[in-house]
N, C-alpha and C. Protein backbone atom coordinates (compact mmCIF):
# COMPACT_ATOMS: atom_id res chain seq x y z
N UNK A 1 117.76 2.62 -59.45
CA UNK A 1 118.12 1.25 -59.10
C UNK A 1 118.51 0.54 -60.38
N UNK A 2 119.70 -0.29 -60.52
CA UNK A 2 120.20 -0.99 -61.24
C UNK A 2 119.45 -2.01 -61.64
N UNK A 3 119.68 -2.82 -62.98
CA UNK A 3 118.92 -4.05 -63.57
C UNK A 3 119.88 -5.00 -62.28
N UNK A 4 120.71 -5.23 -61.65
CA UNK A 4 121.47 -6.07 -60.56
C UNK A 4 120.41 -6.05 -59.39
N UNK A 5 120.28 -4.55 -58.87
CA UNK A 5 119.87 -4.58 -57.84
C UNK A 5 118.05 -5.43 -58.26
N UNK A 6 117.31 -4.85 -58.94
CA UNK A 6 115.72 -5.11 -59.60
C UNK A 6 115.62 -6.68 -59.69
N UNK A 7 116.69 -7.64 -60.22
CA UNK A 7 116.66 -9.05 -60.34
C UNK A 7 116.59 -9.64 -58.95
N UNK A 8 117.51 -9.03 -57.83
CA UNK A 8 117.28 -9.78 -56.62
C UNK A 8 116.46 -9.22 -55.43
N UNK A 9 114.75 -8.79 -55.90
CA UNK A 9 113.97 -8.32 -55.45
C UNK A 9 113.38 -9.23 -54.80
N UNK A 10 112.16 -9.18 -53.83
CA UNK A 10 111.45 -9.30 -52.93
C UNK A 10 110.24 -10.98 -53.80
N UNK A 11 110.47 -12.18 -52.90
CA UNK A 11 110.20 -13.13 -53.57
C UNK A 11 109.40 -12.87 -52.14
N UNK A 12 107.52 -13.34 -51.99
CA UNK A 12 107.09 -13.18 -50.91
C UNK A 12 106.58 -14.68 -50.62
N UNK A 13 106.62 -14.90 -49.25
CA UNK A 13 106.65 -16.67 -49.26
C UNK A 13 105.55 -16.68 -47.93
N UNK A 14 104.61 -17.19 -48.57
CA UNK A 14 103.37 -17.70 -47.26
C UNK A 14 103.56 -19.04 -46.71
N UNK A 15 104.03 -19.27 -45.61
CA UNK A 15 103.57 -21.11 -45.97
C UNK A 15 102.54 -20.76 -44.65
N UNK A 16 101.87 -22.04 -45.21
CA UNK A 16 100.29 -21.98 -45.09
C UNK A 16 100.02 -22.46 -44.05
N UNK A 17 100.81 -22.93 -43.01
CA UNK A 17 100.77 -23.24 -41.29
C UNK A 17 101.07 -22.23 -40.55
N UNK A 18 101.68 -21.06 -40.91
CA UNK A 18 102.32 -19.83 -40.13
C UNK A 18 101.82 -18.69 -40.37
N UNK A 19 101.88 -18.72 -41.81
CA UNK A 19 101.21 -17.67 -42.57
C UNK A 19 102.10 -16.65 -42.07
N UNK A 20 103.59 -16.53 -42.14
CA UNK A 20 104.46 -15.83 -42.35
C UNK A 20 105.17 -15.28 -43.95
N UNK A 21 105.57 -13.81 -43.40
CA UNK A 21 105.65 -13.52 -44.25
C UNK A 21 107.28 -13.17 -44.91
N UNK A 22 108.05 -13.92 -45.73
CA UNK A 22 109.16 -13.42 -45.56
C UNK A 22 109.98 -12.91 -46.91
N UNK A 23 111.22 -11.81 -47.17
CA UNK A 23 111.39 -11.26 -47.94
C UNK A 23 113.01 -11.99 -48.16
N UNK A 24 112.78 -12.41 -49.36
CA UNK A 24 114.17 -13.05 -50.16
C UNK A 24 114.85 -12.24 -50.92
N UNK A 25 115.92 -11.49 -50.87
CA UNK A 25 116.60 -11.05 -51.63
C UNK A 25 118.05 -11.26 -51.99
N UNK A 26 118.31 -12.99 -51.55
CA UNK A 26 119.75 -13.24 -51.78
C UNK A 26 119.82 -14.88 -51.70
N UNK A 27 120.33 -15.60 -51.93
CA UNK A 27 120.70 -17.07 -51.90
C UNK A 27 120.66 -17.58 -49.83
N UNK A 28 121.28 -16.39 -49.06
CA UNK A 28 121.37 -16.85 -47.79
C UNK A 28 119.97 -16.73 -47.62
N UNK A 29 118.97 -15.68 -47.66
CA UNK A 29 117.82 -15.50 -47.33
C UNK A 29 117.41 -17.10 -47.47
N UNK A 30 117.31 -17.72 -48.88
CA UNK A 30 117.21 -18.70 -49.25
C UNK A 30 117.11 -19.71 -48.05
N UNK A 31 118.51 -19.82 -48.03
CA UNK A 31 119.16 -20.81 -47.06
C UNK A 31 118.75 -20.71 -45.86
N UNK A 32 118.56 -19.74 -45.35
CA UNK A 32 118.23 -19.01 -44.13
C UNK A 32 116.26 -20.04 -43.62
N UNK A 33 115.39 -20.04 -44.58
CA UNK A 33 113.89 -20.53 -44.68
C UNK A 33 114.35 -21.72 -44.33
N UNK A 34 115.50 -22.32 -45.72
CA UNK A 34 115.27 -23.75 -45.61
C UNK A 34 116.02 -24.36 -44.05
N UNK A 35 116.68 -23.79 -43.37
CA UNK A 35 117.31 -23.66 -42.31
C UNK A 35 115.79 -23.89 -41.09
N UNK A 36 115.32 -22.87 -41.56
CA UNK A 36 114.32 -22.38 -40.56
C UNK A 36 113.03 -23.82 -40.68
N UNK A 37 113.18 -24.30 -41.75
CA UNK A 37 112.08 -25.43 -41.58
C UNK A 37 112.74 -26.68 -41.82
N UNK A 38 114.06 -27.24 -40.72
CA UNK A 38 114.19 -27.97 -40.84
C UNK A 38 114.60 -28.85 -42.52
N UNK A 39 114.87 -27.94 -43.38
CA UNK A 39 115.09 -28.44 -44.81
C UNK A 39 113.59 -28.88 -45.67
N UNK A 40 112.61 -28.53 -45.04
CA UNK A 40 111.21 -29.02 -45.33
C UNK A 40 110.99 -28.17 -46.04
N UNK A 41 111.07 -26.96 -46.63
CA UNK A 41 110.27 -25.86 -47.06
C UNK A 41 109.70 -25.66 -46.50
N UNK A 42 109.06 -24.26 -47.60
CA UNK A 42 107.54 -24.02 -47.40
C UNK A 42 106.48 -24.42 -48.01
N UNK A 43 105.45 -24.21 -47.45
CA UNK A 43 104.24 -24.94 -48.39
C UNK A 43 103.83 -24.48 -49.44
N UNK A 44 103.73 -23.34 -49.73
CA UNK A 44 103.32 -22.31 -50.41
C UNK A 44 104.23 -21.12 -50.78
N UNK A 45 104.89 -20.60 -52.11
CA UNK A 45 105.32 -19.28 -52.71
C UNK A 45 105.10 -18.55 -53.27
N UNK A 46 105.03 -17.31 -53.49
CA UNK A 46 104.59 -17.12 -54.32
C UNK A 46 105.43 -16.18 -54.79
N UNK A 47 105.71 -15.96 -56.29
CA UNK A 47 106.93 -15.28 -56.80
C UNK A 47 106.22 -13.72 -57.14
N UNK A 48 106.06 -12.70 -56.43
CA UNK A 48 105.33 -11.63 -57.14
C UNK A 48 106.68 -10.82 -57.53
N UNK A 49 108.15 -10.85 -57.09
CA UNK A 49 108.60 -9.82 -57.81
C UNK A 49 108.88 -10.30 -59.34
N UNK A 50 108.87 -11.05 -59.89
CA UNK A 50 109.31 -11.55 -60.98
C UNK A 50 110.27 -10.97 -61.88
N UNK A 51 111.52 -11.29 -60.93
CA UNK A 51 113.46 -10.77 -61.07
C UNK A 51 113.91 -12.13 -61.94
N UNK A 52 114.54 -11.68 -62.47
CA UNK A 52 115.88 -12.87 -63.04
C UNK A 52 115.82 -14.41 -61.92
N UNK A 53 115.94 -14.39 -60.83
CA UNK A 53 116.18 -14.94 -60.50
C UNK A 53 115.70 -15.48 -59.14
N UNK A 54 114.14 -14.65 -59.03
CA UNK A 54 113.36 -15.02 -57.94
C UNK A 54 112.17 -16.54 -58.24
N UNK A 55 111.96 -16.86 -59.25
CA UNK A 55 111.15 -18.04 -59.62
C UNK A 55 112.17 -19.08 -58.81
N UNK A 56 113.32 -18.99 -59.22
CA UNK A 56 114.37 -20.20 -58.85
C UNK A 56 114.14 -20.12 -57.31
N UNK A 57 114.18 -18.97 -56.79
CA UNK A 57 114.39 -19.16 -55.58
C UNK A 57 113.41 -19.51 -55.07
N UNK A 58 112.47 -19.68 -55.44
CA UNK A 58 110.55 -19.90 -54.96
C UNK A 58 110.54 -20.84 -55.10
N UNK A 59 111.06 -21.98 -55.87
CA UNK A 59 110.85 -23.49 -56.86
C UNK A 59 112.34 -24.19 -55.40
N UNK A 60 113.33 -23.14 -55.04
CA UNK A 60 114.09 -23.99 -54.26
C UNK A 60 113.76 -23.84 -52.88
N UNK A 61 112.87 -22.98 -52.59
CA UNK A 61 112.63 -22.91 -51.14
C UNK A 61 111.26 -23.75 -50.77
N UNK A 62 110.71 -24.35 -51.87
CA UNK A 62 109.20 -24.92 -51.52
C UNK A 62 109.50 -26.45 -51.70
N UNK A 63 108.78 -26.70 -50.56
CA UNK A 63 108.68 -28.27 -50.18
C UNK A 63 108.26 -29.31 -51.20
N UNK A 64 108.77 -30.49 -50.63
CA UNK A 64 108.47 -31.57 -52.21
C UNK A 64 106.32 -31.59 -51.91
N UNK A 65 105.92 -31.71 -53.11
CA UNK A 65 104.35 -31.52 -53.25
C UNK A 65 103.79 -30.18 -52.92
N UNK A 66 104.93 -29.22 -52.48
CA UNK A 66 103.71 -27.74 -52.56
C UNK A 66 103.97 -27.32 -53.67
N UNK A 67 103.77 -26.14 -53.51
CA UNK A 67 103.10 -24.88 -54.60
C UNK A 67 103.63 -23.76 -54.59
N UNK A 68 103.94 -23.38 -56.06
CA UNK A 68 104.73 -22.09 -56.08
C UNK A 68 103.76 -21.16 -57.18
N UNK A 69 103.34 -20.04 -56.71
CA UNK A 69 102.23 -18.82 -57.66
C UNK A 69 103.14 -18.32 -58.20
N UNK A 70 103.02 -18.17 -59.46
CA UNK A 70 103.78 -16.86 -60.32
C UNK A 70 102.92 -16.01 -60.25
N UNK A 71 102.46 -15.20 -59.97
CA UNK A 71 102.05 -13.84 -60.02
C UNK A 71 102.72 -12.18 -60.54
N UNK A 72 103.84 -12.42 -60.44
CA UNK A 72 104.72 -10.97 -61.10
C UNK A 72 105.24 -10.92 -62.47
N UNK A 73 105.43 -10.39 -63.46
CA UNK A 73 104.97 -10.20 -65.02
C UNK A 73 106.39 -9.98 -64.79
N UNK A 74 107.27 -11.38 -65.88
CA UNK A 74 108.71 -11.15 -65.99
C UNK A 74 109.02 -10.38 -67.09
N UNK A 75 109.68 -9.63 -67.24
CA UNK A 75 110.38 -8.54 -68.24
C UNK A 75 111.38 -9.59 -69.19
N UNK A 76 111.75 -10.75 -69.07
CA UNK A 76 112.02 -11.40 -69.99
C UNK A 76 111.77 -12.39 -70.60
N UNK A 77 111.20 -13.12 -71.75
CA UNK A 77 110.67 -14.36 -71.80
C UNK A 77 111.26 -15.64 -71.60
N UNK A 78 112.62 -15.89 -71.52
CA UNK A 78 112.82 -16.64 -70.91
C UNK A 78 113.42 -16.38 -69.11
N UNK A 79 113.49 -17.53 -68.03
CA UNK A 79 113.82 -16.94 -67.01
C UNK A 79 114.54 -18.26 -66.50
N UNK A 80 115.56 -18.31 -65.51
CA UNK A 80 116.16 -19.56 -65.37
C UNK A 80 115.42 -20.49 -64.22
N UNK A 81 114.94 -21.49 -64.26
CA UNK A 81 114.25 -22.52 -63.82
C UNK A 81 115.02 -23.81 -63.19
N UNK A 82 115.26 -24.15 -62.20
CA UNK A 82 115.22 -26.19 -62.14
C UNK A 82 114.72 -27.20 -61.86
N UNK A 83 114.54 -26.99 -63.68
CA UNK A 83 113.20 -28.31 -64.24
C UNK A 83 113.61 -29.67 -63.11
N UNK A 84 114.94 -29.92 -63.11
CA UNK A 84 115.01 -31.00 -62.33
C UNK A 84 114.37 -31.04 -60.78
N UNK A 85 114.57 -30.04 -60.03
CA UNK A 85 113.81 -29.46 -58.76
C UNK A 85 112.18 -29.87 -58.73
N UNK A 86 111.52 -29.10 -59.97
CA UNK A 86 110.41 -29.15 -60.07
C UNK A 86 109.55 -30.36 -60.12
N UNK A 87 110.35 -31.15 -61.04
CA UNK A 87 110.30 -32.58 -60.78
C UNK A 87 110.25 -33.37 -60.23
N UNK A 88 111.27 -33.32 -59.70
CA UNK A 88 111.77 -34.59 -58.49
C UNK A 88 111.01 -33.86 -57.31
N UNK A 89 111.08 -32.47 -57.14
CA UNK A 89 109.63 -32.37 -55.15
C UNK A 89 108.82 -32.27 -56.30
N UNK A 90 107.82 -32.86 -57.25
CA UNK A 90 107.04 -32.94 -57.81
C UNK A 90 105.79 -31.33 -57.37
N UNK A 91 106.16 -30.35 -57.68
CA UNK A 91 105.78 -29.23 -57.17
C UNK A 91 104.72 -28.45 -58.37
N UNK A 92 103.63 -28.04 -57.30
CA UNK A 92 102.51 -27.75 -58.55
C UNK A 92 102.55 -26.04 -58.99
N UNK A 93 102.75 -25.76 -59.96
CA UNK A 93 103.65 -24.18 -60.53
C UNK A 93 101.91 -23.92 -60.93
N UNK A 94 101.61 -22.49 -60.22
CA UNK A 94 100.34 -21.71 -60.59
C UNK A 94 100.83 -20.57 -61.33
N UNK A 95 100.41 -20.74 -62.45
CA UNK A 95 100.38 -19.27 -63.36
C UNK A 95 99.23 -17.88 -63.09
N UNK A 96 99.33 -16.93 -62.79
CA UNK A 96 98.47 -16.23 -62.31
C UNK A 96 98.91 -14.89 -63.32
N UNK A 97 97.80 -14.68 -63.92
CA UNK A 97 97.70 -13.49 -65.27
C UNK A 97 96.68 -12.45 -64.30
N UNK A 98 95.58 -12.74 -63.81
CA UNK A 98 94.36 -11.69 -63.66
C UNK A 98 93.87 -12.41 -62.55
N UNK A 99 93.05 -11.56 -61.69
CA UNK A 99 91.99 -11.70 -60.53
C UNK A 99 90.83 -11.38 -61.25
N UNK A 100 90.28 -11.53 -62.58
CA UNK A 100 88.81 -10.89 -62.83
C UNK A 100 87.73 -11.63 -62.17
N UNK A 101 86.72 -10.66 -61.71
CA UNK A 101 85.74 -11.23 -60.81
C UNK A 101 86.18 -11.74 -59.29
N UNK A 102 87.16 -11.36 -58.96
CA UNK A 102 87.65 -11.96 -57.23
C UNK A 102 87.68 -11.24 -56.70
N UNK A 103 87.75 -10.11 -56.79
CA UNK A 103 87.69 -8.70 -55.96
C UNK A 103 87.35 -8.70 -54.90
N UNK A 104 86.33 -8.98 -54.74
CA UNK A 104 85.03 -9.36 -53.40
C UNK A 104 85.85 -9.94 -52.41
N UNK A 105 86.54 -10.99 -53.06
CA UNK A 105 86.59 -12.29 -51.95
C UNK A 105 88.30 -11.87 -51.96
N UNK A 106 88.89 -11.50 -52.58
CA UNK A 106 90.63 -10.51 -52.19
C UNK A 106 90.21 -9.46 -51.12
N UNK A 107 89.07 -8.62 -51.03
CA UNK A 107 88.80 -7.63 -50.03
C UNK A 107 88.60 -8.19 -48.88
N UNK A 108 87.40 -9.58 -49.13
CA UNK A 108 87.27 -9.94 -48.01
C UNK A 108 88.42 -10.71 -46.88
N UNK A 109 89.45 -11.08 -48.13
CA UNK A 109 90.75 -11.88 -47.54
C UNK A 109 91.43 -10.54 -46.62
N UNK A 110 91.64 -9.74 -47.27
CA UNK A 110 92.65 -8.74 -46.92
C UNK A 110 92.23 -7.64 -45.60
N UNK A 111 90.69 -7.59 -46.05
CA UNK A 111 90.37 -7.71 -44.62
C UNK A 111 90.19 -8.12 -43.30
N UNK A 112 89.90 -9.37 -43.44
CA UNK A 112 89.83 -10.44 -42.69
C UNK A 112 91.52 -10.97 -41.73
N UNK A 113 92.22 -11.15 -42.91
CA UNK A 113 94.26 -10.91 -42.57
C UNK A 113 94.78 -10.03 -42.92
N UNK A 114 94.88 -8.77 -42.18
CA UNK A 114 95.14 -7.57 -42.57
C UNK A 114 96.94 -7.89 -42.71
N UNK A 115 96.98 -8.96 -41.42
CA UNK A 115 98.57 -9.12 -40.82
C UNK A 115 99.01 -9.58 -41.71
N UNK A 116 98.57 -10.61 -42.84
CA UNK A 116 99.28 -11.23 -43.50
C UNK A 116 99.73 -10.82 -44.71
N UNK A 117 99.32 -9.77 -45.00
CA UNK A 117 99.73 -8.86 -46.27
C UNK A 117 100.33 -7.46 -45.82
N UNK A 118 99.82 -6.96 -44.45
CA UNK A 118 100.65 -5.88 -43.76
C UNK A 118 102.39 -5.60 -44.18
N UNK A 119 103.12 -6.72 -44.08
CA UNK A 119 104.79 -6.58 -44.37
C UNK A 119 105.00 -6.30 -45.77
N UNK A 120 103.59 -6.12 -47.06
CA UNK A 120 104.21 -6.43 -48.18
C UNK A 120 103.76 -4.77 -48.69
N UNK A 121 103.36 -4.46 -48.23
CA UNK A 121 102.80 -3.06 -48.52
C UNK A 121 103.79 -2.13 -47.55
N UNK A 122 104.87 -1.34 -48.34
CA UNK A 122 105.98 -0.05 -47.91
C UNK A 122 105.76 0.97 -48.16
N UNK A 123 104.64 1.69 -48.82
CA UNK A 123 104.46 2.97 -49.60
C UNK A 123 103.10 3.23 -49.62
N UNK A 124 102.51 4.36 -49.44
CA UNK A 124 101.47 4.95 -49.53
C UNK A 124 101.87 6.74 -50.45
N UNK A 125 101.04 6.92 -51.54
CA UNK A 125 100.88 8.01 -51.99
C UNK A 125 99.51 8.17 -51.85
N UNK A 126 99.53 9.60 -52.10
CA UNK A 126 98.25 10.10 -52.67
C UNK A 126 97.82 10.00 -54.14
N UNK A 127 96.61 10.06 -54.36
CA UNK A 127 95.92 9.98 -55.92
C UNK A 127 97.20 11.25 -56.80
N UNK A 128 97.16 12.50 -56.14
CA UNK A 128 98.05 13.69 -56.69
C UNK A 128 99.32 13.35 -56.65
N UNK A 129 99.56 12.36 -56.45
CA UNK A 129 101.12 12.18 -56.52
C UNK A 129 100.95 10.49 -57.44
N UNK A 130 100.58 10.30 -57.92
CA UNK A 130 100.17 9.43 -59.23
C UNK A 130 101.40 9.52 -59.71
N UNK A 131 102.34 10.00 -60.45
CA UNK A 131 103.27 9.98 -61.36
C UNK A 131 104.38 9.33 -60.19
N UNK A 132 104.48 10.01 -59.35
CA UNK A 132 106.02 9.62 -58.27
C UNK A 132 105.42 8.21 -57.69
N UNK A 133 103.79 7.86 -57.42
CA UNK A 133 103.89 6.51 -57.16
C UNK A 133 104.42 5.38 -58.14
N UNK A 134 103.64 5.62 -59.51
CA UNK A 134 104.29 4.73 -60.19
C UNK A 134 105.73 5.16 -60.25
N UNK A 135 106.35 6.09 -60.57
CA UNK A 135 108.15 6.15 -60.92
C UNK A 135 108.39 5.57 -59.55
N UNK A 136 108.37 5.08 -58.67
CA UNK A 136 108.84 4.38 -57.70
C UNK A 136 108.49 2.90 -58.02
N UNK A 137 107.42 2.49 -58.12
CA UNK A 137 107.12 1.24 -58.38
C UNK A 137 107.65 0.36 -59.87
N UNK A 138 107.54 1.34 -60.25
CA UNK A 138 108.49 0.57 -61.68
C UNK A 138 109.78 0.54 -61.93
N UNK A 139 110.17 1.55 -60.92
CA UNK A 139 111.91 1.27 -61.18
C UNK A 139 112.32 0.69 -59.82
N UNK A 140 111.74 -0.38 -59.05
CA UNK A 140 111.72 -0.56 -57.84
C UNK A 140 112.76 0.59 -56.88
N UNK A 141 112.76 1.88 -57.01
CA UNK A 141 113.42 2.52 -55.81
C UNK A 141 112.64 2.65 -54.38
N UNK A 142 113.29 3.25 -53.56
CA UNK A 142 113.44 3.23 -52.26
C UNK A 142 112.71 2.33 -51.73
N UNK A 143 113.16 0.93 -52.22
CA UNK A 143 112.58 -0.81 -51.39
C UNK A 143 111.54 -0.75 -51.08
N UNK A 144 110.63 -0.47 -52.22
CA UNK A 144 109.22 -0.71 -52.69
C UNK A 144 109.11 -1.81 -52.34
N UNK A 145 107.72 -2.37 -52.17
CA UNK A 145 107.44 -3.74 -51.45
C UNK A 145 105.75 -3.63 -52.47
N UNK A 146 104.78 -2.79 -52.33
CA UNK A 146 103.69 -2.59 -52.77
C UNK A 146 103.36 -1.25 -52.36
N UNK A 147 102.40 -0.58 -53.39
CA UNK A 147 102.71 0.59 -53.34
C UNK A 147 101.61 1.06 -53.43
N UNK A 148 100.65 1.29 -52.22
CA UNK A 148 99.12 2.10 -52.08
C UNK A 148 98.94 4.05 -52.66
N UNK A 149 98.39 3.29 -53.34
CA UNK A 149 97.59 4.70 -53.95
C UNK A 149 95.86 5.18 -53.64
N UNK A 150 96.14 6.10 -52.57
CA UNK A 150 94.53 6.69 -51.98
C UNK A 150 94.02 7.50 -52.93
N UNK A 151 92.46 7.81 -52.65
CA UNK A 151 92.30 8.61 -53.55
C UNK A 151 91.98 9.75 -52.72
């Protein structure tokens, strides 16, 4: 997979009345949400692929006063942003580095809404196939989404 194709990866968007789950990989997708809520956004984004150009799309699809999670580790230090966006829907940007110590209460989430994380998970390996899980997950091929490794 190309650095083209890897930038317009999978931006995953909860909003927090539906708790739907949906996959952005283009400007219509975009358009397509804000369509879908009436021009309101969503309440909640959260950017886990962290592409060139998925923050923007998380910061333009979320409603004035919600919230957008960074969660996905960008490969470049700078990334393109609009500060003016952010601003004006006065929108609260969560930086997310680590879960240490949440474990418990992520199991208990994920158990509890299996559905709501179900669409983001595409891949299951085995522990013995360790090398082909990650070479899939890092070069996002065959439309990796999240990528379970059993033991």
């Amino acid at each position: 997979m190309g650095k083209e194709e890897k930038d317009t990866a999978h931006v995953a968007v909860f909003p927090c009345k539906d708790r739907r789950v949906v996959a952005v990989e283009d400007a219509e997708a975009a358009e397509e949400i804000l369509r879908s809520t009436g021009q309101r956004g969503v309440d909640c984004a959260f950017d886990c692929a962290a592409g060139e150009d998925t923050t923007g799309q998380a910061i333009q699809i979320t409603r004035s006063a919600g919230r957008v999670a960074l969660t996905g580790i960008h490969s470049m230090a700078f990334v393109p942003m609009d500060g003016s966006a952010m601003r004006r829907k006065e929108l609260t940007i969560f930086n997310v580095r680590r879960s240490n110590h949440e474990t418990e209460e992520a199991l208990e989430l994920l158990n509890a809404h299996a559905d709501w994380f179900s669409p983001l998970l595409t891949h299951t390996r085995e522990v013995g196939q360790i090398g082909e899980a990650f070479a899939i997950a890092s070069q996002y091929s065959e439309d990796v989404g999240k990528m379970i490794v059993r033991p």
